[in-house]
Protein backbone atom coordinates (compact mmCIF):
# COMPACT_ATOMS: atom_id res chain seq x y z
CA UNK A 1 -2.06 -14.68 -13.99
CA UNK A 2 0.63 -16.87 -12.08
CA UNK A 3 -0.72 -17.95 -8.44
CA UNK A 4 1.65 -16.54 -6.19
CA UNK A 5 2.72 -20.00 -4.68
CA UNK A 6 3.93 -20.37 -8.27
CA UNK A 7 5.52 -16.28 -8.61
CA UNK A 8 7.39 -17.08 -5.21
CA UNK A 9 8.84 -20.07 -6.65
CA UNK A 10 9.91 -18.74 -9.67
CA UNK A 11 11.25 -15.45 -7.90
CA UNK A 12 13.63 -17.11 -5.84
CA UNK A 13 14.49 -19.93 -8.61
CA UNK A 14 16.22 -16.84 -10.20
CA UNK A 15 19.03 -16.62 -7.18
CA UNK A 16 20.92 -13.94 -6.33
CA UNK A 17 23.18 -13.60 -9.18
CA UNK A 18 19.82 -11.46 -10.64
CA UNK A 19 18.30 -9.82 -7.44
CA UNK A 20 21.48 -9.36 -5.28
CA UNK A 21 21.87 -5.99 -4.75
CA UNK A 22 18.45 -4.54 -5.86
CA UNK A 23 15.85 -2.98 -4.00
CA UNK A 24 12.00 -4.24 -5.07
CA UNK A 25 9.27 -1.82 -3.77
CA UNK A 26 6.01 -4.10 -2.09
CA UNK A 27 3.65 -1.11 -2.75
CA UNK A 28 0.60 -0.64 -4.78
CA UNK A 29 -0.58 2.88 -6.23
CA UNK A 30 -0.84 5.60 -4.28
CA UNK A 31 -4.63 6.12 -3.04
CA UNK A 32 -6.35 8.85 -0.99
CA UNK A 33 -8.40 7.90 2.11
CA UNK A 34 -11.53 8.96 -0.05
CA UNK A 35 -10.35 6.86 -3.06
CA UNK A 36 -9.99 3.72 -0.48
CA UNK A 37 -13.64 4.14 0.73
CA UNK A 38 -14.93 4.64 -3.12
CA UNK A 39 -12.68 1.53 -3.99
CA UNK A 40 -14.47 -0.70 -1.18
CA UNK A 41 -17.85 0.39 -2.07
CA UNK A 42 -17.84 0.24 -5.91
CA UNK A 43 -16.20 -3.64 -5.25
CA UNK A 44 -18.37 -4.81 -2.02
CA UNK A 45 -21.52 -2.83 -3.01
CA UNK A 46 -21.39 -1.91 0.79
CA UNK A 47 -21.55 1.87 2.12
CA UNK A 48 -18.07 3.05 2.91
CA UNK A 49 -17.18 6.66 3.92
CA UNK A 50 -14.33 8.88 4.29
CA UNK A 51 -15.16 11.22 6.85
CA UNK A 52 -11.73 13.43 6.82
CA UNK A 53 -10.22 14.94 10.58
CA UNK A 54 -7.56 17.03 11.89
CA UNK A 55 -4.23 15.37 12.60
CA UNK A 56 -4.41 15.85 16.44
CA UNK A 57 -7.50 14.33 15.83
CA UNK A 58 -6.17 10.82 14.45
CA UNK A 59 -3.19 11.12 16.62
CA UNK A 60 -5.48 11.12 19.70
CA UNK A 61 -7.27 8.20 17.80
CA UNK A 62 -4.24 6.54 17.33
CA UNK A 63 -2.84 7.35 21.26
CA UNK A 64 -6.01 5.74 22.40
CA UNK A 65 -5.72 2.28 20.98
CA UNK A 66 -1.81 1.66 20.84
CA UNK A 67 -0.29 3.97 23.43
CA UNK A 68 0.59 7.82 23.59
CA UNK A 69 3.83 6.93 22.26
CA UNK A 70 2.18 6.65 18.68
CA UNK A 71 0.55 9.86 19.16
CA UNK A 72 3.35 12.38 17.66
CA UNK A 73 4.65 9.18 14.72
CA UNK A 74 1.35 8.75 13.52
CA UNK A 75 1.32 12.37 13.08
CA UNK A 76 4.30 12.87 11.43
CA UNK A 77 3.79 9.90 9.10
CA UNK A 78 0.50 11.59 7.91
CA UNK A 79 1.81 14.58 7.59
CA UNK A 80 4.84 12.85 5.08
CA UNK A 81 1.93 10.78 3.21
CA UNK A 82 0.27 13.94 2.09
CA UNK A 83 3.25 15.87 0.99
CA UNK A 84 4.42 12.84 -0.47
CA UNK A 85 5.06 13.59 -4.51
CA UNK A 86 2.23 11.87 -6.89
CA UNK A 87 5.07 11.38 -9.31
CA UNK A 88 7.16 8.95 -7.12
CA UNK A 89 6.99 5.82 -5.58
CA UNK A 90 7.54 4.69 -1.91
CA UNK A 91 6.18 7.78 -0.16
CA UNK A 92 7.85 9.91 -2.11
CA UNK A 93 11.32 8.70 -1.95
CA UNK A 94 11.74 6.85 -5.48
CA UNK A 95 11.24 7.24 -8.79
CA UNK A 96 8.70 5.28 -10.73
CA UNK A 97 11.56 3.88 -13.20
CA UNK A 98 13.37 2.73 -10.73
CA UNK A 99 10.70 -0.27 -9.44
CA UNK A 100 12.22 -3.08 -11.92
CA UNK A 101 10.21 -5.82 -10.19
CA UNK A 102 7.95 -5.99 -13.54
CA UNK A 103 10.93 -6.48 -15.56
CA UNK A 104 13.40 -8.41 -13.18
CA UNK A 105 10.74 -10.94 -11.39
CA UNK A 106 7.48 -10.75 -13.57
CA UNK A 107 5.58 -9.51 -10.33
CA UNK A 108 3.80 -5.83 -9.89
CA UNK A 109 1.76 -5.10 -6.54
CA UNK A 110 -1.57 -5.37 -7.09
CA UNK A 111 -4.33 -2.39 -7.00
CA UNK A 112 -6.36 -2.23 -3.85
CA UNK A 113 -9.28 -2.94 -6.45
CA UNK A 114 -7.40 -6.57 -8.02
CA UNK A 115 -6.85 -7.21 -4.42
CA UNK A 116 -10.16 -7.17 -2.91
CA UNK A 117 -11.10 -9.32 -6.06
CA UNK A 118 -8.74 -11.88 -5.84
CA UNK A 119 -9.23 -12.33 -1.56
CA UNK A 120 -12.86 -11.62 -1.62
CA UNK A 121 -12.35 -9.40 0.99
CA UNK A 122 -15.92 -7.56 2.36
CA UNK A 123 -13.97 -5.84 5.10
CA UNK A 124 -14.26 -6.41 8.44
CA UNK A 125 -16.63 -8.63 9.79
């Protein structure tokens, strides 16, 4: 695997007369909130939990820490995560085919999983 010092390099060696244009997705697979907890635990060996709520209920969260200005987008942005198509790519809003960065740059996101590998991230501490 190419360290990304090196991918960057080589990404923007090609110039624009390749990537002019184009739209490259920065998004890994699409995970539920219980897949994110079983992800950290299988990889830290820690205990993680998903303990689901109502949207009010994380928009009251969110309100709370950022502002009540957040309260009704944070809402609305869950609410478009989960009816978001499994089949697609960007929330919904492209097709899989259409994410050439594999085949125009070399570069794919990374799974949460390679992620946490490659930082050695334990969460937060």
């Amino acid at each position: 695997m190419k360290s990304l010092a090196n991918a960057k390099t080589e990404i923007f060696s090609l110039g624009p007369e390749k990537t002019a244009a184009k739209t490259y997705p920065v998004v890994g697979p699409k995970l539920s909130f219980a897949d994110f907890a079983r992800v950290f635990r299988e990889i830290t060996s820690q205990e993680a939990t998903f303990d689901p709520i109502t949207l009010d209920q994380w928009g009251a969260t969110v309100a709370a820490t950022v502002g009540k200005g957040y309260e009704e987008d944070i809402k609305q942005m869950m609410e478009w995560i989960a009816m978001a198509p499994d089949d697609k790519i960007c929330y919904g809003t492209r097709d899989q085919t259409e994410d050439t960065s594999y085949e125009d740059l070399g570069v794919k996101a990374s799974t949460l999983a390679d992620w946490m590998r490659r930082t050695a991230w334990q969460g937060p501490q």
